[in-house]
C-alpha atoms as a PDB file:
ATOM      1  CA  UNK A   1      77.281 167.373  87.732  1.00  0.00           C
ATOM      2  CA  UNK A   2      78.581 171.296  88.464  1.00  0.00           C
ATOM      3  CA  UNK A   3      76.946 173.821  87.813  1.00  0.00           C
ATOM      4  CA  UNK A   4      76.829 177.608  87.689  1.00  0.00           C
ATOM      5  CA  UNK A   5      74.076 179.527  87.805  1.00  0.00           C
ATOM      6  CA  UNK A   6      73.754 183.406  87.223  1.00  0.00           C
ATOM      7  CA  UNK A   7      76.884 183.687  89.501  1.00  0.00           C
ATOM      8  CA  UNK A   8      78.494 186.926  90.123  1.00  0.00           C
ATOM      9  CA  UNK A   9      81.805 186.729  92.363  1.00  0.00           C
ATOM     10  CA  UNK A  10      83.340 190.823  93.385  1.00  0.00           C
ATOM     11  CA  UNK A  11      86.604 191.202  95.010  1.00  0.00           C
ATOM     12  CA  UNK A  12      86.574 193.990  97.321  1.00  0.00           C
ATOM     13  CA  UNK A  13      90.197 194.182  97.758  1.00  0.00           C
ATOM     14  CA  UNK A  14      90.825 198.112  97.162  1.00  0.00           C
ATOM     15  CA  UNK A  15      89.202 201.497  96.543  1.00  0.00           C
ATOM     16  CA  UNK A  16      87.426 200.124  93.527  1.00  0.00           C
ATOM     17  CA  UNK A  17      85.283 196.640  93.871  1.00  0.00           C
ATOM     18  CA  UNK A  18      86.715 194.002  90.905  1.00  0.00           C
ATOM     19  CA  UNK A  19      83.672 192.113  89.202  1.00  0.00           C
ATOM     20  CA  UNK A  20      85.801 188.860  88.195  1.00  0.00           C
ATOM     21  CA  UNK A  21      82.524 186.987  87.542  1.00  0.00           C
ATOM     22  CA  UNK A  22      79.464 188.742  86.187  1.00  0.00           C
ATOM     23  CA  UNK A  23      76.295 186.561  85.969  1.00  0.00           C
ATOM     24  CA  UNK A  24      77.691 183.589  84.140  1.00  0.00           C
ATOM     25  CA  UNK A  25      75.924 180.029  83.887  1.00  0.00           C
ATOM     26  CA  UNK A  26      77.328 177.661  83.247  1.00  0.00           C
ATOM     27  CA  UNK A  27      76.729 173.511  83.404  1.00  0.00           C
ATOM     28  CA  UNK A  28      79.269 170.449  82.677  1.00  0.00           C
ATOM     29  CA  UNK A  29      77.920 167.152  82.594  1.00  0.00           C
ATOM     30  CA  UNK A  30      79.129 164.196  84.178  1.00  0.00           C
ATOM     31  CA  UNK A  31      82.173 162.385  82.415  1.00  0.00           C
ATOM     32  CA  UNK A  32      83.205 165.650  80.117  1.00  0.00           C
ATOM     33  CA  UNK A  33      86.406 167.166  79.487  1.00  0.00           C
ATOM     34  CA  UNK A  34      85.409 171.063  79.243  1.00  0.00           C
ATOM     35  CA  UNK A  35      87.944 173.641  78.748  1.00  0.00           C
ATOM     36  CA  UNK A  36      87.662 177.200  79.801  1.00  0.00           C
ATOM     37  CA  UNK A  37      90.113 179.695  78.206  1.00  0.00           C
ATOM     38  CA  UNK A  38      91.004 183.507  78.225  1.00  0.00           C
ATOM     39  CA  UNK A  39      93.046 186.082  78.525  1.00  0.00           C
ATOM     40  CA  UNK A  40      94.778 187.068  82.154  1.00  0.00           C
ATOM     41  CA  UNK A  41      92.268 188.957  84.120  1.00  0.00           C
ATOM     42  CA  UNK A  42      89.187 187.131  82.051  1.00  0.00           C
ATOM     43  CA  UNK A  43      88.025 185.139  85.285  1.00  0.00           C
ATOM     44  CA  UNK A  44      88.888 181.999  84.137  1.00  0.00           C
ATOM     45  CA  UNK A  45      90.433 181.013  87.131  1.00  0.00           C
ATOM     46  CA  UNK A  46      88.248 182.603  89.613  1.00  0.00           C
ATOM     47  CA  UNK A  47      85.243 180.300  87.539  1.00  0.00           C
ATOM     48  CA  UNK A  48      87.486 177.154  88.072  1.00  0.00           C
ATOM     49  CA  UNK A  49      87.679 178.356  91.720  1.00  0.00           C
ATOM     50  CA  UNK A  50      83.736 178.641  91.982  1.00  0.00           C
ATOM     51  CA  UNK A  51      83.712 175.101  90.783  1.00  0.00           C
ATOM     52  CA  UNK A  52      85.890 173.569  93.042  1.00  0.00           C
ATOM     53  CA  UNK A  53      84.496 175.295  96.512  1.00  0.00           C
ATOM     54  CA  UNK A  54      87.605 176.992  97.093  1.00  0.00           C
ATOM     55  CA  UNK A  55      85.727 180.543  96.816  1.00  0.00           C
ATOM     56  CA  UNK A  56      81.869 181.384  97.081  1.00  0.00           C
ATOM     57  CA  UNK A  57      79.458 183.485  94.994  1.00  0.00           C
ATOM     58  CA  UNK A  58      79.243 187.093  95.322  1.00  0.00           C
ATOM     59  CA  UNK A  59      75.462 186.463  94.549  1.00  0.00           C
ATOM     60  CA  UNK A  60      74.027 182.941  92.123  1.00  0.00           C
ATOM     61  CA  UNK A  61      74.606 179.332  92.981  1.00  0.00           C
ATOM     62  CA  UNK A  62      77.392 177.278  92.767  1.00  0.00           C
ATOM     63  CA  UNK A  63      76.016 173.673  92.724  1.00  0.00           C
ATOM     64  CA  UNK A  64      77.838 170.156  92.569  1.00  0.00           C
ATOM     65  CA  UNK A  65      75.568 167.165  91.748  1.00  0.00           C
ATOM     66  CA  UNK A  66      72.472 169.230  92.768  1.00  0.00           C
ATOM     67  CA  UNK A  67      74.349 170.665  96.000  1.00  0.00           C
ATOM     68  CA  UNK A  68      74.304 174.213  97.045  1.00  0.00           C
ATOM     69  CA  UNK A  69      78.201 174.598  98.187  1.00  0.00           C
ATOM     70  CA  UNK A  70      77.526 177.756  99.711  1.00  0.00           C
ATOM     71  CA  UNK A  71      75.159 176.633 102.395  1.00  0.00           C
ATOM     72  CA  UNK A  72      78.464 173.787 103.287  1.00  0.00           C
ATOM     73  CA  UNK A  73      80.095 175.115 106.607  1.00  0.00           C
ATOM     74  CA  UNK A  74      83.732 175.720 106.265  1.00  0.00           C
ATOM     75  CA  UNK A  75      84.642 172.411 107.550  1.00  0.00           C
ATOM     76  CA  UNK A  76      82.092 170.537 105.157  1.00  0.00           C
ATOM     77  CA  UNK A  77      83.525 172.710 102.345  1.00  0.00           C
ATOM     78  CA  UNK A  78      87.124 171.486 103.276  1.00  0.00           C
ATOM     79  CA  UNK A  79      85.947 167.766 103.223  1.00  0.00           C
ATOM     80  CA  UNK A  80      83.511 168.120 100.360  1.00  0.00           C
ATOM     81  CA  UNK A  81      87.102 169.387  98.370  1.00  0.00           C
ATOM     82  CA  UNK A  82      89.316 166.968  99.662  1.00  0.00           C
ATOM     83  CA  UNK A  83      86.616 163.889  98.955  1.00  0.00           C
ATOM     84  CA  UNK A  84      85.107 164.622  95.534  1.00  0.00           C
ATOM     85  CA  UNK A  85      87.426 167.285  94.031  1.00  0.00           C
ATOM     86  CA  UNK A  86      90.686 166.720  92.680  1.00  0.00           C
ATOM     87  CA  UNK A  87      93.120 169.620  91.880  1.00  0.00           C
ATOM     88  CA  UNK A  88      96.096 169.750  89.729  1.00  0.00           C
ATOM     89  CA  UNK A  89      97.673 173.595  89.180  1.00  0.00           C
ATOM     90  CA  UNK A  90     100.699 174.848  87.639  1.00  0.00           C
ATOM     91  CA  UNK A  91     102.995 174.748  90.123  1.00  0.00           C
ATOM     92  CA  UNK A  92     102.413 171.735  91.093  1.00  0.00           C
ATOM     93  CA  UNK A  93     102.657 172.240  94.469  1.00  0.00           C
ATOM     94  CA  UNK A  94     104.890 169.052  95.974  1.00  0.00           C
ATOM     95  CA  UNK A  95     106.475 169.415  99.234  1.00  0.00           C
ATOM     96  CA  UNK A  96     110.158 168.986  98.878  1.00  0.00           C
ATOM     97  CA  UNK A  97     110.899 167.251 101.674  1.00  0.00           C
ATOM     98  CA  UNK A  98     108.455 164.168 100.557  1.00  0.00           C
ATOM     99  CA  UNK A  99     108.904 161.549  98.363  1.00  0.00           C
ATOM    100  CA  UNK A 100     106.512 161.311  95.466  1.00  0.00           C
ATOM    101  CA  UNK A 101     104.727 158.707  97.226  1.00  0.00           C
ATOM    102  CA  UNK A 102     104.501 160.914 100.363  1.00  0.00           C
ATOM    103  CA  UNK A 103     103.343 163.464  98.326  1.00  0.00           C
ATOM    104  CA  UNK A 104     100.861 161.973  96.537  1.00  0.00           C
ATOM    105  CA  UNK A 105      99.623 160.111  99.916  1.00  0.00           C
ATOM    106  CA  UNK A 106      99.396 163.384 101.918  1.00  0.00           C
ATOM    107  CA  UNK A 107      95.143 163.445 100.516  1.00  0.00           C
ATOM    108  CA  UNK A 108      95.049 159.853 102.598  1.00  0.00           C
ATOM    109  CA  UNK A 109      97.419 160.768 105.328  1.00  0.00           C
ATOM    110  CA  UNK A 110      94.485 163.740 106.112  1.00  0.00           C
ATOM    111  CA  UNK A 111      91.949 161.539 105.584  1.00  0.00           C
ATOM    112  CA  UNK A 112      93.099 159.593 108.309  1.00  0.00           C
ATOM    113  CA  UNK A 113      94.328 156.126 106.939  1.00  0.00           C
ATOM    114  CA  UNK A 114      97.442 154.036 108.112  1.00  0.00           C
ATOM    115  CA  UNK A 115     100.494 154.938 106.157  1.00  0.00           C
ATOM    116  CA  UNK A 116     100.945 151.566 104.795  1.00  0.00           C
ATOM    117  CA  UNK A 117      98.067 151.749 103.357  1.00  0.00           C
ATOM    118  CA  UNK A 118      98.190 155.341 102.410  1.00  0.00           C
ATOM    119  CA  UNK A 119     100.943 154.423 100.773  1.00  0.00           C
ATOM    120  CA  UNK A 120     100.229 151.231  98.642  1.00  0.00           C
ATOM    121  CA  UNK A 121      97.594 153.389  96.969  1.00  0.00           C
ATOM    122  CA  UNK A 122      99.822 155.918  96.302  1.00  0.00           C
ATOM    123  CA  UNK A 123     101.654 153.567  94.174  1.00  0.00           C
ATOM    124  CA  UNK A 124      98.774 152.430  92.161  1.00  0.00           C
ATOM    125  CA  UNK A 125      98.333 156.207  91.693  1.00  0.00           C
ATOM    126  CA  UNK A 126     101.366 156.423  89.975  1.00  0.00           C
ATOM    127  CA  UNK A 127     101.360 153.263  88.119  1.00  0.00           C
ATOM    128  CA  UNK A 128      98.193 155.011  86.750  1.00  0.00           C
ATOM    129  CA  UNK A 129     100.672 157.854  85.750  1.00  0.00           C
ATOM    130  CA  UNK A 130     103.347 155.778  84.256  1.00  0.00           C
ATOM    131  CA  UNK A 131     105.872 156.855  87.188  1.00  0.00           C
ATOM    132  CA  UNK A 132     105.901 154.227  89.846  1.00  0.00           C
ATOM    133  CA  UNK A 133     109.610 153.851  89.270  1.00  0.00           C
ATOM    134  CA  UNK A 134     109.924 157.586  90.512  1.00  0.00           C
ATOM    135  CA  UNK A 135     107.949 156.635  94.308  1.00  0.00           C
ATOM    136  CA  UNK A 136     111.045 157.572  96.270  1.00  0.00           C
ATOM    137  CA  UNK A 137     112.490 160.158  94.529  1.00  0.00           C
ATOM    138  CA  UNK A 138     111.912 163.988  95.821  1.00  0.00           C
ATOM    139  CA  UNK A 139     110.609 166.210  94.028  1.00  0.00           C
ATOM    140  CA  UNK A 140     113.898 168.611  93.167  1.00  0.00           C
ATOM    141  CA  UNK A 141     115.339 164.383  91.932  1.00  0.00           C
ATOM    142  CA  UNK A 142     112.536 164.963  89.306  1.00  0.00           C
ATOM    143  CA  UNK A 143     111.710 166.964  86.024  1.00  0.00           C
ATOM    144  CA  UNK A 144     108.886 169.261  85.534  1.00  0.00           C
ATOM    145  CA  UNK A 145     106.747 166.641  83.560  1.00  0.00           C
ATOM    146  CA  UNK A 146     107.703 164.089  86.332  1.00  0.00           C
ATOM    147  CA  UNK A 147     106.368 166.284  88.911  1.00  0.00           C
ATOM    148  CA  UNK A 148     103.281 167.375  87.062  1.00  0.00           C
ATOM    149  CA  UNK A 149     102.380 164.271  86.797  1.00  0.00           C
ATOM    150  CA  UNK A 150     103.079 163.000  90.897  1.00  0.00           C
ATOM    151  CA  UNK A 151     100.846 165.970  90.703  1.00  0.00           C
ATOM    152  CA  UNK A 152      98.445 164.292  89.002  1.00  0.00           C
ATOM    153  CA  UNK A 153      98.629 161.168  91.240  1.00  0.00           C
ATOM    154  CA  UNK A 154      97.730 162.895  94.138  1.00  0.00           C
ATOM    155  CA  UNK A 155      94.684 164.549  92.203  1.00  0.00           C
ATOM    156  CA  UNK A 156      93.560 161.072  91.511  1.00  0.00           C
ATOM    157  CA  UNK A 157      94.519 158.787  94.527  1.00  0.00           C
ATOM    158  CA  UNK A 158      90.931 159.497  96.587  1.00  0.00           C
ATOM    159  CA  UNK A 159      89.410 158.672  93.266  1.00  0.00           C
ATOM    160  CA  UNK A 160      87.753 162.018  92.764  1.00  0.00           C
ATOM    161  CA  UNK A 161      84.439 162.799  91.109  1.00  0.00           C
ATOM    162  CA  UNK A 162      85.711 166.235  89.598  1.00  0.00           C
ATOM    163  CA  UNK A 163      89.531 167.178  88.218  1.00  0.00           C
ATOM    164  CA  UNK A 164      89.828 170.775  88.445  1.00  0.00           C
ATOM    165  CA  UNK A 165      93.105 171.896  86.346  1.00  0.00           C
ATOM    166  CA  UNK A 166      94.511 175.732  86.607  1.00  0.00           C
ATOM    167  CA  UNK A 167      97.018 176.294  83.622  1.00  0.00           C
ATOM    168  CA  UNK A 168      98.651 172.205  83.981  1.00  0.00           C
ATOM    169  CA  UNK A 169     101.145 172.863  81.138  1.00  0.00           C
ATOM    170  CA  UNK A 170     102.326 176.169  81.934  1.00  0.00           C
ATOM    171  CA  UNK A 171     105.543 175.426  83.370  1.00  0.00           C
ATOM    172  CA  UNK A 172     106.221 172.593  80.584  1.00  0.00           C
ATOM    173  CA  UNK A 173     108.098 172.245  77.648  1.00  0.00           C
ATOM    174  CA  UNK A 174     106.187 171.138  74.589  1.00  0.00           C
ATOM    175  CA  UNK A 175     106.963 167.299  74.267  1.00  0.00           C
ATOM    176  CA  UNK A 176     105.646 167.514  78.357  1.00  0.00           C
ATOM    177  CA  UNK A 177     102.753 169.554  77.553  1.00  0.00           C
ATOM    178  CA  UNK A 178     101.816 166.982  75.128  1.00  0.00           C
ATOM    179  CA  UNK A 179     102.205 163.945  77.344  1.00  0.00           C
ATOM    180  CA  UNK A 180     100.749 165.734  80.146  1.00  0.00           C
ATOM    181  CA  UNK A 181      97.414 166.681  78.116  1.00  0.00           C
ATOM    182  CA  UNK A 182      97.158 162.994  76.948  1.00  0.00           C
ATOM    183  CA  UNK A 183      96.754 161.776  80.529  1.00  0.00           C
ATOM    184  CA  UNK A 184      94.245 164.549  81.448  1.00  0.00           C
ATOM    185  CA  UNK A 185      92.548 163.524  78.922  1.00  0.00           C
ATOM    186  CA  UNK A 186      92.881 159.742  79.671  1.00  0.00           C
ATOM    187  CA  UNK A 187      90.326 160.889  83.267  1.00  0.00           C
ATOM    188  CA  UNK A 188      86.823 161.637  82.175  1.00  0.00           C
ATOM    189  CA  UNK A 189      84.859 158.342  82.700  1.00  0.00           C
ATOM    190  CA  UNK A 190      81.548 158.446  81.461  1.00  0.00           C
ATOM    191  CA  UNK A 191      78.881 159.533  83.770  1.00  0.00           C
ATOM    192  CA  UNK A 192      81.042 159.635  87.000  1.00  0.00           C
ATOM    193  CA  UNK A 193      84.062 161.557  86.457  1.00  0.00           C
ATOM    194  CA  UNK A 194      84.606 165.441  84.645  1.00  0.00           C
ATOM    195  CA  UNK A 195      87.588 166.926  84.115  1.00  0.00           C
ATOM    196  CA  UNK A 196      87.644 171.040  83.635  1.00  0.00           C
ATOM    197  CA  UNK A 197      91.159 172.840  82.661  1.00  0.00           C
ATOM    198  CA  UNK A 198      91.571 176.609  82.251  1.00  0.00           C
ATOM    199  CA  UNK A 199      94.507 177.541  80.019  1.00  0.00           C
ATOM    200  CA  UNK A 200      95.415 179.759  77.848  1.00  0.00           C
ATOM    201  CA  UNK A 201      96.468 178.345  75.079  1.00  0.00           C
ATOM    202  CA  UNK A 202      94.507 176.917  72.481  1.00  0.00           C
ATOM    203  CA  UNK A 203      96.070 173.783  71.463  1.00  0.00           C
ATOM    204  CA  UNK A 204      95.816 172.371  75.203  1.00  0.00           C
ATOM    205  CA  UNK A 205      92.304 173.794  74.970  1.00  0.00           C
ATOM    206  CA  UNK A 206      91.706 171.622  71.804  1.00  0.00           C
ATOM    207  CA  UNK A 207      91.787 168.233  74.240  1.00  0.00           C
ATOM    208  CA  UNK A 208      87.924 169.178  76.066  1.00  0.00           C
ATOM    209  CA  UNK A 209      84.600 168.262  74.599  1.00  0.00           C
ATOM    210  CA  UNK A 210      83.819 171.842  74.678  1.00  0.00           C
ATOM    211  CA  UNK A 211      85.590 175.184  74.541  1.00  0.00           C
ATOM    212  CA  UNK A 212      84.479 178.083  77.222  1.00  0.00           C
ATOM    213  CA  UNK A 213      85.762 181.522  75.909  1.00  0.00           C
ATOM    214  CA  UNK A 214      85.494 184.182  79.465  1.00  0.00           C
ATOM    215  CA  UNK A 215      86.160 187.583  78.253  1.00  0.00           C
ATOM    216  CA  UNK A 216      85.723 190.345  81.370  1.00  0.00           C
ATOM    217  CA  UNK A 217      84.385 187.939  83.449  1.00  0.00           C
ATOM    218  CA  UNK A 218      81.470 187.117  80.692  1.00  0.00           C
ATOM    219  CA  UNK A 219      81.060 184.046  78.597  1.00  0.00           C
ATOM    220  CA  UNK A 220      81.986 184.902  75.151  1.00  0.00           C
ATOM    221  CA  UNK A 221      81.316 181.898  73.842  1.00  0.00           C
ATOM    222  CA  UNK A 222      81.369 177.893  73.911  1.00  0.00           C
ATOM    223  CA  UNK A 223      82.317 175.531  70.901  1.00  0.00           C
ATOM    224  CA  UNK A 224      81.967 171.958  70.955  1.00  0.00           C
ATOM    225  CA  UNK A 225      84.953 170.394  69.786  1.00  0.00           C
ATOM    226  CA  UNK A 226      85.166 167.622  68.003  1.00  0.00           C
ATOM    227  CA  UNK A 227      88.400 164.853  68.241  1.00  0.00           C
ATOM    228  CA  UNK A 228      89.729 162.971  65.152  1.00  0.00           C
ATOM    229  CA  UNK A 229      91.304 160.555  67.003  1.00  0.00           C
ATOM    230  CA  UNK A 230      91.599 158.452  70.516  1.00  0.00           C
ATOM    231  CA  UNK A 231      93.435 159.534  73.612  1.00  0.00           C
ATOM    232  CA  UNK A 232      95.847 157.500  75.391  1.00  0.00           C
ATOM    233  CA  UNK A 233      97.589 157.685  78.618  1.00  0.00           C
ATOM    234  CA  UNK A 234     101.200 157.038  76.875  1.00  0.00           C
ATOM    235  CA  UNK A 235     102.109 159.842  75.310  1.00  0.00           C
ATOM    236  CA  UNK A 236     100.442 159.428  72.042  1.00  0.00           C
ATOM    237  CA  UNK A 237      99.968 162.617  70.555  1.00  0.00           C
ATOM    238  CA  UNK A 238      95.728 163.277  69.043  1.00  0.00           C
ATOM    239  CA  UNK A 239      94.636 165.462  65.984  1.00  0.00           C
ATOM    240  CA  UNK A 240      91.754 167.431  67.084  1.00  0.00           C
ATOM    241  CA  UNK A 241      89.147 169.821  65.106  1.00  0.00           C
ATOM    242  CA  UNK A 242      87.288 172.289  66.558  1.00  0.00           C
ATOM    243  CA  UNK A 243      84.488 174.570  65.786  1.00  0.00           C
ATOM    244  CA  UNK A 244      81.927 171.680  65.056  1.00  0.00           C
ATOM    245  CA  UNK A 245      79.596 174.214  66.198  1.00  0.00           C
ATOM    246  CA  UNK A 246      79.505 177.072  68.429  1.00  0.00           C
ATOM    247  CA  UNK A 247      76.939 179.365  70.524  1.00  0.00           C
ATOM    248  CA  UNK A 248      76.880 182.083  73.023  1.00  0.00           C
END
C-alpha cells in the first residue's frame, strides 16, 4: 500500500544541510499496524511525514498504492491527504471554538458537504470512538483522552485508507494511553486499511505487527511482533510479545 523506496529527505535550513532521511526503504502492506520508533532527532517523524504527502523526497520515491506522490501538484497532494490519509498527532489539534462534532466534521465541511450531513457522520464517528455523548461539548469541556480520541473521529470520518499517528499518547496519562492504543489498534482492516504510529516508547510500540527501529535517519532494524491476545475498542488492555523474529 505505501511505500518507500531508497528515499533520502535533507533539510537545508542553516549553514550545515540536516540528512533526516538517508536512503531508507521501506514497505507496509495493506491492513497492518506498523510502528516506527526512535530516539528525538532519529527521523521518525520526518518518515511518517514522507508517508503521508505532507513533505517530499530529497531524492527516492514515495509511493501510495503504486502512486508516485511527488509527481501530485500541490493541490492534488492536498486532496490526495485529505481523501485517503487520516492523521491523528499529539496535540491533537481541535479548534476551541468547535464542538467535537464541528471538529470532527471540519474534513467534510472542506470537502464540501451540507452540514447536516457533515454532521450526522460526525456522530457515527464518534459512536465509533465511544464518545457520542461528548458531540457538543468543546474541546477545553473535555479531558485529554476525550480529545484524543474526537481526534481520532475526525481521522476516521472520510473513512481513510491510511492512519498516520505522530506520538498519539504523548500528552496522556497511562490508563488513557492504554485506552487510546486499544482503539488504534481496533483500525487496521484487512487489505484496505493500515495504520502507522511513531512513538517513542516501547510499550505503545508493542500494539503494531511490526517494529521499525530509525537510528540517524537509518533503519536499524524491524521485528515482527507477535500479540497474545485480541484487541478491542473498549478499553481492554492486550499482552503482547515481541521479538518473534527480527532483521535489518
Amino acid at each position: 500500500m505505501m511505500e518507500l523506496v531508497e528515499v533520502t529527505k535533507i533539510y537545508n535550513t542553516g549553514r550545515t544541510p540536516v540528512h533526516a532521511v538517508r536512503g531508507v526503504n521501506l514497505t507496509i502492506a495493506a491492513g497492518e499496524f506498523v510502528s516506527i520508533m526512535g530516539p528525538s532527532g532519529s527521523g521518525k517523524s520526518t518518515l511518517m511525514h514522507l508517508l503521508g504527502a505532507l513533505d517530499t523526497p530529497t531524492s527516492g520515491r514515495a509511493l501510495f498504492q503504486g502512486r508516485d506522490l511527488q509527481a501530485l501538484s500541490d493541490r492534488e497532494r492536498s486532496l490526495f491527504r485529505r481523501k485517503k490519509i487520516g492523521f491523528v498527532f499529539q496535540f491533537f489539534n481541535l479548534l476551541p471554538t468547535l464542538t467535537a462534532a464541528e471538529n470532527v466534521a471540519l474534513p467534510l465541511f472542506l470537502d464540501g458537504q451540507a452540514r447536516g450531513r457533515a454532521l450526522k457522520q460526525a456522530m457515527t464517528a464518534l459512536e465509533r470512538v465511544g464518545l457520542e455523548q461528548r458531540a457538543e461539548h468543546h474541546p477545553e469541556e473535555m479531558s485529554g483522552g476525550e480529545m484524543q480520541r474526537v481526534a481520532i473521529a475526525r481521522a476516521l470520518v472520510l473513512e481513510p485508507e491510511a492512519v498516520l499517528c505522530d506520538e498519539p499518547t504523548g500528552n496522556l496519562d497511562s490508563a488513557n494511553s492504554r485506552d487510546i492504543l486499544n482503539l488504534l489498534r481496533s483500525l487496521p482492516e484487512k487489505g484496505r486499511r493500515s495504520v502507522v504510529m511513531v512513538t517513542h516508547d516501547p510499550q505503545a510500540a508493542a500494539y503494531g505487527d511490526r517494529l521499525v527501529h530509525i537510528r540517524d535517519g537509518l533503519i536499524a532494524g524491524i521485528e515482527e511482533l507477535q500479540r497474545t491476545g485480541s484487541v478491542s475498542d473498549g478499553g481492554t488492555s492486550v499482552a503482547y510479545a515481541s521479538g518473534s523474529s527480527k532483521r535489518r
